[in-house]
N, C-alpha and C. Protein backbone atom coordinates (compact mmCIF):
# COMPACT_ATOMS: atom_id res chain seq x y z
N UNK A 1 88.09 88.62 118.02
CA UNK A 1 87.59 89.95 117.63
C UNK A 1 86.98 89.87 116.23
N UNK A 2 85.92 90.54 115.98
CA UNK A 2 85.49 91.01 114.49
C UNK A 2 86.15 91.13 113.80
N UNK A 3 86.48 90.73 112.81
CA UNK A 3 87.16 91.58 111.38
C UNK A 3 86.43 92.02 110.36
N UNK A 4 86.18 92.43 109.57
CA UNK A 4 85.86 93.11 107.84
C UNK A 4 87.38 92.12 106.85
N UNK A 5 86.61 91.17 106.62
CA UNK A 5 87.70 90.38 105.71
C UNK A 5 87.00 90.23 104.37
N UNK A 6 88.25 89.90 103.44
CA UNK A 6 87.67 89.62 102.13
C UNK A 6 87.79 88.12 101.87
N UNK A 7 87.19 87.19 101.94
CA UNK A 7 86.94 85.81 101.43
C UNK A 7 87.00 85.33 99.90
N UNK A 8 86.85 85.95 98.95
CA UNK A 8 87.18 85.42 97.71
C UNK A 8 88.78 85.23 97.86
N UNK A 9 88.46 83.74 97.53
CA UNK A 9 89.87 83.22 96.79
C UNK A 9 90.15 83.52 95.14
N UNK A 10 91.33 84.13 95.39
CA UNK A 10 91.94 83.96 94.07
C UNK A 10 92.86 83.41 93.35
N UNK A 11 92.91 82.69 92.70
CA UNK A 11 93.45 80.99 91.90
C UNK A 11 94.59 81.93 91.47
N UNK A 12 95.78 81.47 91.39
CA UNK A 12 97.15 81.69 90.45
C UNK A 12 96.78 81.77 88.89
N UNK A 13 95.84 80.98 88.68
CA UNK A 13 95.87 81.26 87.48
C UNK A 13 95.31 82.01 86.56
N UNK A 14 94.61 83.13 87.46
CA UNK A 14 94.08 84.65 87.29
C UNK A 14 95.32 85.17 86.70
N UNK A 15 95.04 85.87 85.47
CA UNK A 15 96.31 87.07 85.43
C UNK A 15 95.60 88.36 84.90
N UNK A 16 95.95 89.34 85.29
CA UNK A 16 95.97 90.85 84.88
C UNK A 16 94.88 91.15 86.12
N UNK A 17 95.18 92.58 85.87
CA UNK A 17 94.37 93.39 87.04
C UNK A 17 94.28 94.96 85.79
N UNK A 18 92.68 95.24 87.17
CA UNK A 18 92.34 96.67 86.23
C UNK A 18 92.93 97.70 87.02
N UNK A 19 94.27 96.87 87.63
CA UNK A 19 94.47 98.98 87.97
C UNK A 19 95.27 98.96 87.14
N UNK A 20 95.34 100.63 86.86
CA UNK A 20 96.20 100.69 85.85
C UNK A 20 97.54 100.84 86.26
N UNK A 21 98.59 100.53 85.43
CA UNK A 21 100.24 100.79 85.63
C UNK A 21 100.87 102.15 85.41
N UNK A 22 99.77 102.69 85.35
CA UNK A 22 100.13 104.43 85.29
C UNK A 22 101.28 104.92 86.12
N UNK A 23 102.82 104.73 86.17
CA UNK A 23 103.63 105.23 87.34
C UNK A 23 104.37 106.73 87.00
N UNK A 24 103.99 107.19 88.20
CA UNK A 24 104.73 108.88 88.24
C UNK A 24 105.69 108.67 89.32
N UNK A 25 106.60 109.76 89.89
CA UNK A 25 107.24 110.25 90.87
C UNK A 25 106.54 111.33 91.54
N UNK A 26 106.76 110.87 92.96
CA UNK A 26 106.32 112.02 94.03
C UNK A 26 107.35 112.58 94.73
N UNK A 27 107.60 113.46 94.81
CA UNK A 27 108.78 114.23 95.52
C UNK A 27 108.51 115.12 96.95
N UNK A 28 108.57 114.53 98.05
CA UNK A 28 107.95 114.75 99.69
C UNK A 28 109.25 116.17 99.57
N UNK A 29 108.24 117.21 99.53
CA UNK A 29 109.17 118.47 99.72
C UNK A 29 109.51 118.48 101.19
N UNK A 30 109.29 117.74 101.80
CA UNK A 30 110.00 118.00 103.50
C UNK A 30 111.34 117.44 103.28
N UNK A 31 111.72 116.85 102.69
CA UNK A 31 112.99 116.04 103.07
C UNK A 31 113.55 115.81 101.41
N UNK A 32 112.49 115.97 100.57
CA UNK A 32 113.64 115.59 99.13
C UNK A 32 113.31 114.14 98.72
N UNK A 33 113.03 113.45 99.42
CA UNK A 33 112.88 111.51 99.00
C UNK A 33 112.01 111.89 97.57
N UNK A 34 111.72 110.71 96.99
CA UNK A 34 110.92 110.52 95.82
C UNK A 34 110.69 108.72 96.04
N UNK A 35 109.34 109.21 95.88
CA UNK A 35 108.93 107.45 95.71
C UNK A 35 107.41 107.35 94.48
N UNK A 36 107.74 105.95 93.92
CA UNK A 36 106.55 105.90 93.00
C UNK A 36 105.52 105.78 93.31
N UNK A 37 104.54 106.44 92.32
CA UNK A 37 102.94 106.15 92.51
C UNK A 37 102.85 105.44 91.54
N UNK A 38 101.54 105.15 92.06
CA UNK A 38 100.36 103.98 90.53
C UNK A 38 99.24 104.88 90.41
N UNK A 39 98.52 104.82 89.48
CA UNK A 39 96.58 104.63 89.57
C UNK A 39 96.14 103.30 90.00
N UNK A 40 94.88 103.33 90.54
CA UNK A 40 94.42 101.92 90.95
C UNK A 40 92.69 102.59 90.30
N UNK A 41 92.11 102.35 89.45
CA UNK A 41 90.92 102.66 89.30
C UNK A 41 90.90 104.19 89.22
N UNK A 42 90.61 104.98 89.97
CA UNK A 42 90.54 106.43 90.14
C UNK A 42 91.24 107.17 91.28
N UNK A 43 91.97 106.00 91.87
CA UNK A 43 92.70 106.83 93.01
C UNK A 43 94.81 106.57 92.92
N UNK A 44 95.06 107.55 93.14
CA UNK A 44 96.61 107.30 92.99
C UNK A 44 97.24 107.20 94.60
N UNK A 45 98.04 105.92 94.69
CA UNK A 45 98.74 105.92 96.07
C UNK A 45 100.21 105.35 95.39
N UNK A 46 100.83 105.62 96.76
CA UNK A 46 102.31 105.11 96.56
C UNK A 46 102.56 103.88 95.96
N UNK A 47 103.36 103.62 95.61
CA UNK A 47 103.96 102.39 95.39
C UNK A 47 104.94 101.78 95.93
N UNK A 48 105.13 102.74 97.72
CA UNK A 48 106.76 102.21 97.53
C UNK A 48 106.22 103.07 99.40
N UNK A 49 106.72 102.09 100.86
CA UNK A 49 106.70 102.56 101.92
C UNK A 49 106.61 104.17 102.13
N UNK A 50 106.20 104.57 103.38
CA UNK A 50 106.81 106.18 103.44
C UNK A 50 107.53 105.87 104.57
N UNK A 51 108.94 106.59 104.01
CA UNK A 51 109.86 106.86 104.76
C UNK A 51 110.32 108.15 105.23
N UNK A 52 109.28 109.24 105.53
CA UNK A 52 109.76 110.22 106.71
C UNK A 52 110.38 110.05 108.27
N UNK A 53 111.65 110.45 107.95
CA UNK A 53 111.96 110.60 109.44
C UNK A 53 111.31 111.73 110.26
N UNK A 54 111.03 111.17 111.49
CA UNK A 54 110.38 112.37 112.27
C UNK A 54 109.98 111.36 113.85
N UNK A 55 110.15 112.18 114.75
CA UNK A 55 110.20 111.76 116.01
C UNK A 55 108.92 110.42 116.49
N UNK A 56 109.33 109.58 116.67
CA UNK A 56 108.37 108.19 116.76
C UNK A 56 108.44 107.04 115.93
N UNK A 57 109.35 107.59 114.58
CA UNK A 57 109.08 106.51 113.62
C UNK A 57 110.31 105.70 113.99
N UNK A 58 110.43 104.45 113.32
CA UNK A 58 111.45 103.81 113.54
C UNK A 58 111.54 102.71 112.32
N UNK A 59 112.61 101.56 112.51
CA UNK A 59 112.50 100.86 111.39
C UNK A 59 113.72 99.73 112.23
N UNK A 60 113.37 98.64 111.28
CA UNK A 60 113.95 97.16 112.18
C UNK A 60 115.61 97.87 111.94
N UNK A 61 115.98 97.11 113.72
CA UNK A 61 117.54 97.31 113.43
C UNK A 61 117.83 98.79 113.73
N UNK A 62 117.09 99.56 113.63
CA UNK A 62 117.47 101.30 113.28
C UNK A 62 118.26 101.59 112.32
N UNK A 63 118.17 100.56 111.45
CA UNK A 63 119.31 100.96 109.87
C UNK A 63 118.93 101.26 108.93
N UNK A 64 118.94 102.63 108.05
CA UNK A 64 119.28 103.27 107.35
C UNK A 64 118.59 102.50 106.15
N UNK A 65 119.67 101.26 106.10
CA UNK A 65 119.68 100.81 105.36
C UNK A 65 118.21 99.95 104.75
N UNK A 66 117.76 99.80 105.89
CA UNK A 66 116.17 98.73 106.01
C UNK A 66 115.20 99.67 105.67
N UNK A 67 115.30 101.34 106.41
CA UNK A 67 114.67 102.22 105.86
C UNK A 67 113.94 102.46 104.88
N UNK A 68 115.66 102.18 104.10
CA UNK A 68 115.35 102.89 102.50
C UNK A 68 114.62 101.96 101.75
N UNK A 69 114.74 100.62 102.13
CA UNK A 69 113.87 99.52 101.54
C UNK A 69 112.92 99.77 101.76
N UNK A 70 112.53 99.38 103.09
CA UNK A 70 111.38 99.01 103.37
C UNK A 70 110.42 99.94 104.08
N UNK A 71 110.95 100.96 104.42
CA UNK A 71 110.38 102.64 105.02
C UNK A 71 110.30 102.46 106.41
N UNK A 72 109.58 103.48 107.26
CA UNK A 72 109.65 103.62 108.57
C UNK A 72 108.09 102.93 109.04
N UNK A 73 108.10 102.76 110.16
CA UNK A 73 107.01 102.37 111.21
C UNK A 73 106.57 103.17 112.10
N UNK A 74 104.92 103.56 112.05
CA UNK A 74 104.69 104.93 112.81
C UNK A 74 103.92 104.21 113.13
N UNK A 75 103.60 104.84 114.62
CA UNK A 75 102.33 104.10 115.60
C UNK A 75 100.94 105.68 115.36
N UNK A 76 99.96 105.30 115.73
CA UNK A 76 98.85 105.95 115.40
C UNK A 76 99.18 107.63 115.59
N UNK A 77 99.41 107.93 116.97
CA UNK A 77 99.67 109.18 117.14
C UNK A 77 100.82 110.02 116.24
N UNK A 78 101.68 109.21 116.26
CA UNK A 78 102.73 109.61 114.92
C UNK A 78 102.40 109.85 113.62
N UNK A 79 101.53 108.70 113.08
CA UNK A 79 100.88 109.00 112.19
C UNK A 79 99.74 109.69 112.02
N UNK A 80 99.07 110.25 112.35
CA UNK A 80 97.89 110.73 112.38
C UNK A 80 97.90 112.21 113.01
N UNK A 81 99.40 112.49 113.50
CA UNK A 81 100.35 113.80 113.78
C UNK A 81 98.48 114.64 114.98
N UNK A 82 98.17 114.33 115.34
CA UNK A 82 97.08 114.36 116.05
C UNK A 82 96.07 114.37 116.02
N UNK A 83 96.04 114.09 114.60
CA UNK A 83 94.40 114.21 114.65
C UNK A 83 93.46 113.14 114.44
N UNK A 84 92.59 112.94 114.91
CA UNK A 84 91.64 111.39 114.53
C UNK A 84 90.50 111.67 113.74
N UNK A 85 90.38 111.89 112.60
CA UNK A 85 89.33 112.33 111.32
C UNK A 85 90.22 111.20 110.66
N UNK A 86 89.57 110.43 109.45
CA UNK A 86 89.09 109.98 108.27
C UNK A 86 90.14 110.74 107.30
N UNK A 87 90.64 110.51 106.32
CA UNK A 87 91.18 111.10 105.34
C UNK A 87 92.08 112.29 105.83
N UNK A 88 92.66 112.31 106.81
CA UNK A 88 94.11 113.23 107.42
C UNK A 88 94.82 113.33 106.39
N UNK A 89 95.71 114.26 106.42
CA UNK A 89 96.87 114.56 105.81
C UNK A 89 97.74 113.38 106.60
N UNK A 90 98.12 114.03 108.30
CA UNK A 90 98.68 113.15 109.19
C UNK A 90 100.62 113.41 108.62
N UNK A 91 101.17 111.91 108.74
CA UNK A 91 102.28 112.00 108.78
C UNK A 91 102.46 112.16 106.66
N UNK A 92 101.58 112.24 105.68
CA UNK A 92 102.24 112.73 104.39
C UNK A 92 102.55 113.52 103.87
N UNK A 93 103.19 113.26 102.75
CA UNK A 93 103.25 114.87 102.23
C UNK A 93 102.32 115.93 101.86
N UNK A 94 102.57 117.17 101.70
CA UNK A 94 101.13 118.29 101.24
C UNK A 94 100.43 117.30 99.87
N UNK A 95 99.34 117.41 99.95
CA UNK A 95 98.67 116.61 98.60
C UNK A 95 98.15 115.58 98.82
N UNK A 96 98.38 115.15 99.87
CA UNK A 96 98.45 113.32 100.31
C UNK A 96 97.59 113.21 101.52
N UNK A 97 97.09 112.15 101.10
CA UNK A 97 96.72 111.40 102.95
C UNK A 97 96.43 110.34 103.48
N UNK A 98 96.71 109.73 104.69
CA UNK A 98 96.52 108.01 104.87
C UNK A 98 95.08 108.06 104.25
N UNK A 99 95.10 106.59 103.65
CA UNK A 99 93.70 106.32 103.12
C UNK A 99 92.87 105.81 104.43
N UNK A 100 91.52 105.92 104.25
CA UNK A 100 90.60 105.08 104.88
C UNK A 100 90.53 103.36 105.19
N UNK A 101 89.39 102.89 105.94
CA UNK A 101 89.58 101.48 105.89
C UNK A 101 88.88 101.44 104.11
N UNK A 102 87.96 102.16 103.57
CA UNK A 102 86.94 102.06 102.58
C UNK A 102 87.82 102.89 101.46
N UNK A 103 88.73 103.10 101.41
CA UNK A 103 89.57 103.71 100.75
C UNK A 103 90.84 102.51 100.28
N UNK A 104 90.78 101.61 101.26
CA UNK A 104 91.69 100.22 101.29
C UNK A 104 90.79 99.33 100.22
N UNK A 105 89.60 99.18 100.71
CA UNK A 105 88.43 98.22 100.05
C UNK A 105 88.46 98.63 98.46
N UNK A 106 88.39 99.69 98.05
CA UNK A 106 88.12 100.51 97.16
C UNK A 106 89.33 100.03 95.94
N UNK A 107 90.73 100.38 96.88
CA UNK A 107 92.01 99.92 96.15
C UNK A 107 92.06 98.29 96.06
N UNK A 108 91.64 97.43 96.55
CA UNK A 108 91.58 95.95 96.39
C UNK A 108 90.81 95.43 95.50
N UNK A 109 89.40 95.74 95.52
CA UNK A 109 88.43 95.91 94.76
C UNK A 109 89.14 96.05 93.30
N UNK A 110 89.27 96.70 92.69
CA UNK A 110 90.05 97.26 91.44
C UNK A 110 90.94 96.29 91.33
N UNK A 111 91.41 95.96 91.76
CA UNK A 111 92.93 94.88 91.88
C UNK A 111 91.90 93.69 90.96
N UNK A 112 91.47 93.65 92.48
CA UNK A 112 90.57 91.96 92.40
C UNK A 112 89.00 91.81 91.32
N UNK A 113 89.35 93.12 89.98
CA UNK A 113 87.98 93.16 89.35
C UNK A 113 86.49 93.21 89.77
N UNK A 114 86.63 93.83 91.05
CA UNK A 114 85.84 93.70 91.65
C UNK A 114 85.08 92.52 93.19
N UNK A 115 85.60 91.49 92.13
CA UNK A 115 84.72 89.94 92.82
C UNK A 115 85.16 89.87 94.40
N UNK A 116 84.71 90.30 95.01
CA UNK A 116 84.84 90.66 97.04
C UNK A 116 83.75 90.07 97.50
N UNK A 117 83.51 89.42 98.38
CA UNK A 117 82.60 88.97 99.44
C UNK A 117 83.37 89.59 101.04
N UNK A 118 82.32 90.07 101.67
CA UNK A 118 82.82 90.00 102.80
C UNK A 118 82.10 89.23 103.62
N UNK A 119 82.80 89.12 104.67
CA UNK A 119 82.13 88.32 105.82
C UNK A 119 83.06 88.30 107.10
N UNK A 120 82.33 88.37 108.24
CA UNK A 120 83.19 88.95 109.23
C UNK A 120 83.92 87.14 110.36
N UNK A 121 84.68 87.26 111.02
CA UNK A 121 84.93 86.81 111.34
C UNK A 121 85.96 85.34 110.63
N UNK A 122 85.89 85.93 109.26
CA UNK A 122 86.45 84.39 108.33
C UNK A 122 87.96 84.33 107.76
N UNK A 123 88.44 83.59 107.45
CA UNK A 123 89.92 83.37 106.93
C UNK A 123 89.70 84.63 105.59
N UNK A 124 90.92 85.18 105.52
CA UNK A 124 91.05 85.99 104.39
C UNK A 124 91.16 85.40 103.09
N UNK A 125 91.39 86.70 102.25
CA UNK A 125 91.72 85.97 100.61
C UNK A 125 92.74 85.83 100.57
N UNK A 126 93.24 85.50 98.92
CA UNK A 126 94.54 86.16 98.83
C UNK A 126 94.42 86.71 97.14
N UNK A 127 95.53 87.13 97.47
CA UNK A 127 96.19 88.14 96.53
C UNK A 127 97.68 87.25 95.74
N UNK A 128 97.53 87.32 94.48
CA UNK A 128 98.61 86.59 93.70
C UNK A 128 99.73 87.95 94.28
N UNK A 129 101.02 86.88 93.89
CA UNK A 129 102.37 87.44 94.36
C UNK A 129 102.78 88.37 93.83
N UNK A 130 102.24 89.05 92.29
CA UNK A 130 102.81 90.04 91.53
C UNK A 130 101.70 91.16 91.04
N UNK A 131 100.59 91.39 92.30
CA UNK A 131 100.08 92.10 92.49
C UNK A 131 100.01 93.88 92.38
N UNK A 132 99.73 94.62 91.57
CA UNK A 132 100.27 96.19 90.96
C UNK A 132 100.96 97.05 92.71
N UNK A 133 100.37 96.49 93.91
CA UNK A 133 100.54 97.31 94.81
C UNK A 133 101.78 97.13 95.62
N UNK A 134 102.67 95.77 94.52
CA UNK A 134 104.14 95.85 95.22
C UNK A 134 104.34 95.84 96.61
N UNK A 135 103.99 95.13 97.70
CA UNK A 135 104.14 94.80 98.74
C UNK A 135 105.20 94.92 99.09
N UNK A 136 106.11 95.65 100.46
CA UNK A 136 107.45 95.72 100.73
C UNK A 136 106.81 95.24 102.66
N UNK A 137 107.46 93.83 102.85
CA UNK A 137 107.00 93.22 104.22
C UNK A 137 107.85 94.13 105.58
N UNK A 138 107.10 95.16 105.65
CA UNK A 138 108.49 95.57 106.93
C UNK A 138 108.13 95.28 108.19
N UNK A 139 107.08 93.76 108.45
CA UNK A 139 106.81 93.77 109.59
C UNK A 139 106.11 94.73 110.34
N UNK A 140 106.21 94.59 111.80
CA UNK A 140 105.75 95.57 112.44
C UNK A 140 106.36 95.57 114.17
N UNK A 141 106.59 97.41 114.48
CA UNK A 141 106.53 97.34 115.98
C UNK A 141 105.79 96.98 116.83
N UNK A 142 106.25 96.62 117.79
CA UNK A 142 105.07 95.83 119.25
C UNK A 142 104.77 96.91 119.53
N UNK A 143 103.75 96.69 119.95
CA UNK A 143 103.05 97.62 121.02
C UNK A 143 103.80 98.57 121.94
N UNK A 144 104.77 97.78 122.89
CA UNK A 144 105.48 97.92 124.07
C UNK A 144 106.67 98.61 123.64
N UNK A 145 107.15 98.73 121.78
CA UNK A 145 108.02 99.44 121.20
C UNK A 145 109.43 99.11 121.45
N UNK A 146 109.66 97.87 122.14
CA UNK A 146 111.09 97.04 122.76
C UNK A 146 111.04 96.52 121.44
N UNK A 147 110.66 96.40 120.22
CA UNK A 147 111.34 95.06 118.99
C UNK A 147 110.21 95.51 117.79
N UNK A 148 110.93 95.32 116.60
CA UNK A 148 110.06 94.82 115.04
C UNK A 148 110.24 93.05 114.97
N UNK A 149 109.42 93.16 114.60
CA UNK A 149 109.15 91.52 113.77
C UNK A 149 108.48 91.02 113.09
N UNK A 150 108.60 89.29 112.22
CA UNK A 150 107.96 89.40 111.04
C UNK A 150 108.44 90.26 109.72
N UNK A 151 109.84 90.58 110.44
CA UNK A 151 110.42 91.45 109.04
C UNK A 151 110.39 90.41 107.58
N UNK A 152 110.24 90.54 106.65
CA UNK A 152 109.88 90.13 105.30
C UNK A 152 108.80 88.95 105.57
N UNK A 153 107.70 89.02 106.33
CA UNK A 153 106.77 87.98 106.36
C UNK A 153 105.50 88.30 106.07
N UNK A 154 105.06 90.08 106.90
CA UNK A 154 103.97 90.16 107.10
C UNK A 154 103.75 91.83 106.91
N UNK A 155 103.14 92.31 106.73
CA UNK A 155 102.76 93.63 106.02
C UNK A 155 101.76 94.21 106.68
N UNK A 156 101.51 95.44 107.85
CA UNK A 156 100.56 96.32 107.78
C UNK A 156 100.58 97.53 107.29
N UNK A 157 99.63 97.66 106.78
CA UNK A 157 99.61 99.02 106.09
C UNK A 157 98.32 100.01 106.90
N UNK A 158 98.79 101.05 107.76
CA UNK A 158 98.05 102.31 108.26
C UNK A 158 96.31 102.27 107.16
N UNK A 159 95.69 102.38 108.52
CA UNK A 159 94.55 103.19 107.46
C UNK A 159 94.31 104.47 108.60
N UNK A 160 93.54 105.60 108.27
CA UNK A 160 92.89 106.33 109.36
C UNK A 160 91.82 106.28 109.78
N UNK A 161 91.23 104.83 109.61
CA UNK A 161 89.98 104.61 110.61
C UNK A 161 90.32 103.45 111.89
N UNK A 162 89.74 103.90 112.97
CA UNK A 162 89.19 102.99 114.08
C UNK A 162 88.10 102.35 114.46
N UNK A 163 87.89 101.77 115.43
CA UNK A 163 86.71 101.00 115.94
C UNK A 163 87.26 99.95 117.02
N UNK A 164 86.22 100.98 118.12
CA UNK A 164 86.12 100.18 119.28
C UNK A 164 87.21 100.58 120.02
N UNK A 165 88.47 101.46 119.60
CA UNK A 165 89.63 102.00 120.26
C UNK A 165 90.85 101.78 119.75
N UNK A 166 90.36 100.62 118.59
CA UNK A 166 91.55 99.91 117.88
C UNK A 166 91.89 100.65 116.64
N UNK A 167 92.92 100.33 116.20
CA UNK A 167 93.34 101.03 114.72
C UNK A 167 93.17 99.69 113.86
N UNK A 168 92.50 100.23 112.36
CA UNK A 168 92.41 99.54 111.54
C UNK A 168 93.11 99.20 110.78
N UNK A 169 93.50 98.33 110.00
CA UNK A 169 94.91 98.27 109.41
C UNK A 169 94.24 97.38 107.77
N UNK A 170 94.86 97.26 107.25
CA UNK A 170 95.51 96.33 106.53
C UNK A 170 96.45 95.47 106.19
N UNK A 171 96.03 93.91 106.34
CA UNK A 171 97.31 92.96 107.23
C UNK A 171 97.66 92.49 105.60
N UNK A 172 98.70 92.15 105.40
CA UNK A 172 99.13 91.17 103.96
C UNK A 172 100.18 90.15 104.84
N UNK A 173 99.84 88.66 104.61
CA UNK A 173 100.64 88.15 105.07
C UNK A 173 101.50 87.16 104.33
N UNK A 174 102.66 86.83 103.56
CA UNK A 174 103.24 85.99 102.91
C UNK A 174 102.83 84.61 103.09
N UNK A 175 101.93 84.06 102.00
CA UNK A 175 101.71 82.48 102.15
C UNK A 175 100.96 81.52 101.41
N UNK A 176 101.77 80.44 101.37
CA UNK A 176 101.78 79.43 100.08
C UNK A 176 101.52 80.05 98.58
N UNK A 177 102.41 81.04 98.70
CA UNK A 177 103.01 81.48 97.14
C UNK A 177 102.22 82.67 96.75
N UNK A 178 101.64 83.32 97.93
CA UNK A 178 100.42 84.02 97.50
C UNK A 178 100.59 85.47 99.05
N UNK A 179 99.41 86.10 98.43
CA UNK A 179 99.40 86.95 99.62
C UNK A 179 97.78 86.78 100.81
N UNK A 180 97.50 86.33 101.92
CA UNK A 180 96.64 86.82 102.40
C UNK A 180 95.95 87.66 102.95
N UNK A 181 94.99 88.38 102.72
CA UNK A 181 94.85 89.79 103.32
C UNK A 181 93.32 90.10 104.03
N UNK A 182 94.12 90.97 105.03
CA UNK A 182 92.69 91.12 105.71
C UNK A 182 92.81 92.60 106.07
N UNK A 183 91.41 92.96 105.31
CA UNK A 183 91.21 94.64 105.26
C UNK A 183 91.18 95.41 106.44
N UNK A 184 90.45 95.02 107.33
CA UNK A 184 90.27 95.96 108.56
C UNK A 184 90.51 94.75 110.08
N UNK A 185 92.07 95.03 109.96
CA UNK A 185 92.64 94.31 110.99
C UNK A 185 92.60 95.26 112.28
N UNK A 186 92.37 94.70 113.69
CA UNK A 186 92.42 95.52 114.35
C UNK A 186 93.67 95.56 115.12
N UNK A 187 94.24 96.75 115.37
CA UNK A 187 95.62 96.65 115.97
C UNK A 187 95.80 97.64 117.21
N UNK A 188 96.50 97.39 118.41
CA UNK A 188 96.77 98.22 119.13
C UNK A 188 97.04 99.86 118.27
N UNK A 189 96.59 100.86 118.93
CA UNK A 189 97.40 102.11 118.60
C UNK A 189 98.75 102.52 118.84
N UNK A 190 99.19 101.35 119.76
CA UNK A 190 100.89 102.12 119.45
C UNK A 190 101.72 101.25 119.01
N UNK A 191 100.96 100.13 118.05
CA UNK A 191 101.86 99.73 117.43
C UNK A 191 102.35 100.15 115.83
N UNK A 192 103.45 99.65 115.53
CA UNK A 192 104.22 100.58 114.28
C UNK A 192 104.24 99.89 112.86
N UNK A 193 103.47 100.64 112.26
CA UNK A 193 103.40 99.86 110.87
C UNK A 193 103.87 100.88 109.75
N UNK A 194 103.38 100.18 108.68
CA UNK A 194 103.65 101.05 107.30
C UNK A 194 102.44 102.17 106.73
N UNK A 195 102.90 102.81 105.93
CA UNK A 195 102.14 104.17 105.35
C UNK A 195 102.40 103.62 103.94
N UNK A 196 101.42 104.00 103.44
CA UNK A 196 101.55 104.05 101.64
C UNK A 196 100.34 105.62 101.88
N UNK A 197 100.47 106.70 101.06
CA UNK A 197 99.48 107.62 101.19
C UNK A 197 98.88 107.44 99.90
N UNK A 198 97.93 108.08 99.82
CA UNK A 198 96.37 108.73 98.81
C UNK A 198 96.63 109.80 98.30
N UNK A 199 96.98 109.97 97.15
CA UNK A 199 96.89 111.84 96.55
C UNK A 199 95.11 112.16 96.41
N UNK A 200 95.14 113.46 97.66
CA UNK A 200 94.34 113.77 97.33
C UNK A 200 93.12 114.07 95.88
N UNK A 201 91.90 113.98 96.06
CA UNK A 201 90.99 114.36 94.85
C UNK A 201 91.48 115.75 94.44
C-alpha cells in the first residue's frame, strides 16, 4: 500500500528541537482526569494518552492500571463519536480535537526543524528517543478486537483523516535506540489505537 512517509534520517547526535516546552494542565470536565500539554510551534496537544472511558474503548489486559499509563484504545467509530470530517471534536474534551494527517506533519515538522522529505512508498525516519512528544507505546487493538499487542513496542496515534476506506494513523515504532515513524499509516477502521488531541485555534 502507499504511504506519506518521512525519509529524513536523523543522527543521535542532533540535540534540541523548536517546539517549545511550554507545559500546562488540561482538565477533561467529563470525568475530572488532567493530563499535560506542550506547544509544538503554534499548536498545543497533549502530552500524555487520552484516557476517557466510554463504551468501545479498551486497554491491554483491561487494567486500570495500564490505562492510567498508557490510556485507552478507540477504534474509528469510537473515536470520531460519528462523525467523518477533518478536525472533529470526536472522542475529546470541549476545546479539543483529533488532529489531522497535516496537522501530524505540521507537529513533526517543528520537532524535526523543519528538514522532511517525503516520499511515498519508502522506509521511515526516525525520531531521537527524548523527543518533546513523549511517546507512551500502548500498542494496538486488532481489528477482530480478540487481543492488544506490541504493548511497549509500537505506537499509533489517531488522526481524523482517511483514504481509500482506511484510517490514517501515525505509526512510531521502537528501534535501534531511536524512534521510526510513519505519518500516514494506513489502518483498518476498527482497529484500536491512541488519541493525543489538538486545542482548538
Amino acid at each position: 500500500m502507499t504511504k506519506l512517509v518521512l525519509t529524513l534520517l536523523v543522527f543521535m547526535t542532533i540535540v534540541g528541537f523548536t517546539a517549545s516546552e511550554q507545559s500546562s494542565i488540561l482538565t477533561d470536565s467529563r470525568d475530572g482526569k488532567e493530563y499535560k500539554t506542550m506547544k509544538i510551534g503554534t499548536m498545543t496537544i497533549m502530552a500524555e494518552n487520552l484516557n476517557y472511558e466510554t463504551e468501545g474503548a479498551t486497554c491491554f489486559r483491561n487494567s486500570e492500571d495500564f490505562c492510567n499509563k498508557y490510556g485507552r484504545l478507540y477504534d474509528y467509530a469510537t473515536a470520531m463519536d460519528g462523525s467523518e470530517e477533518e478536525y472533529t471534536q470526536g472522542i475529546c474534551p470541549d476545546g479539543w480535537h483529533i488532529p489531522s494527517s497535516e496537522e501530524w506533519v505540521y507537529i513533526v515538522q517543528n520537532i524535526q526543524r523543519g528538514r522532511l522529505v517525503y516520499k511515498e512508498g519508502s522506509p521511515a525516519c526516525r525520531l531521537l528517543p527524548d523527543n518533546p512528544l513523549r511517546l507512551k507505546f500502548a500498542g494496538n487493538k486488532s481489528a477482530s478486537g480478540d487481543k492488544v499487542f506490541l504493548v511497549g513496542k509500537r505506537g499509533l496515534y489517531m488522526s481524523s483523516s482517511t483514504k481509500d476506506g482506511y484510517w490514517t494513523v501515525a505509526t512510531f515504532v521502537r528501534k535501534n535506540g531511536g524512534y521510526e515513524l510513519t505519518i500516514e499509516s494506513k489502518q483498518n477502521l476498527k482497529t484500536g489505537i491512541s488519541c493525543r488531541c489538538v486545542k482548538n485555534d
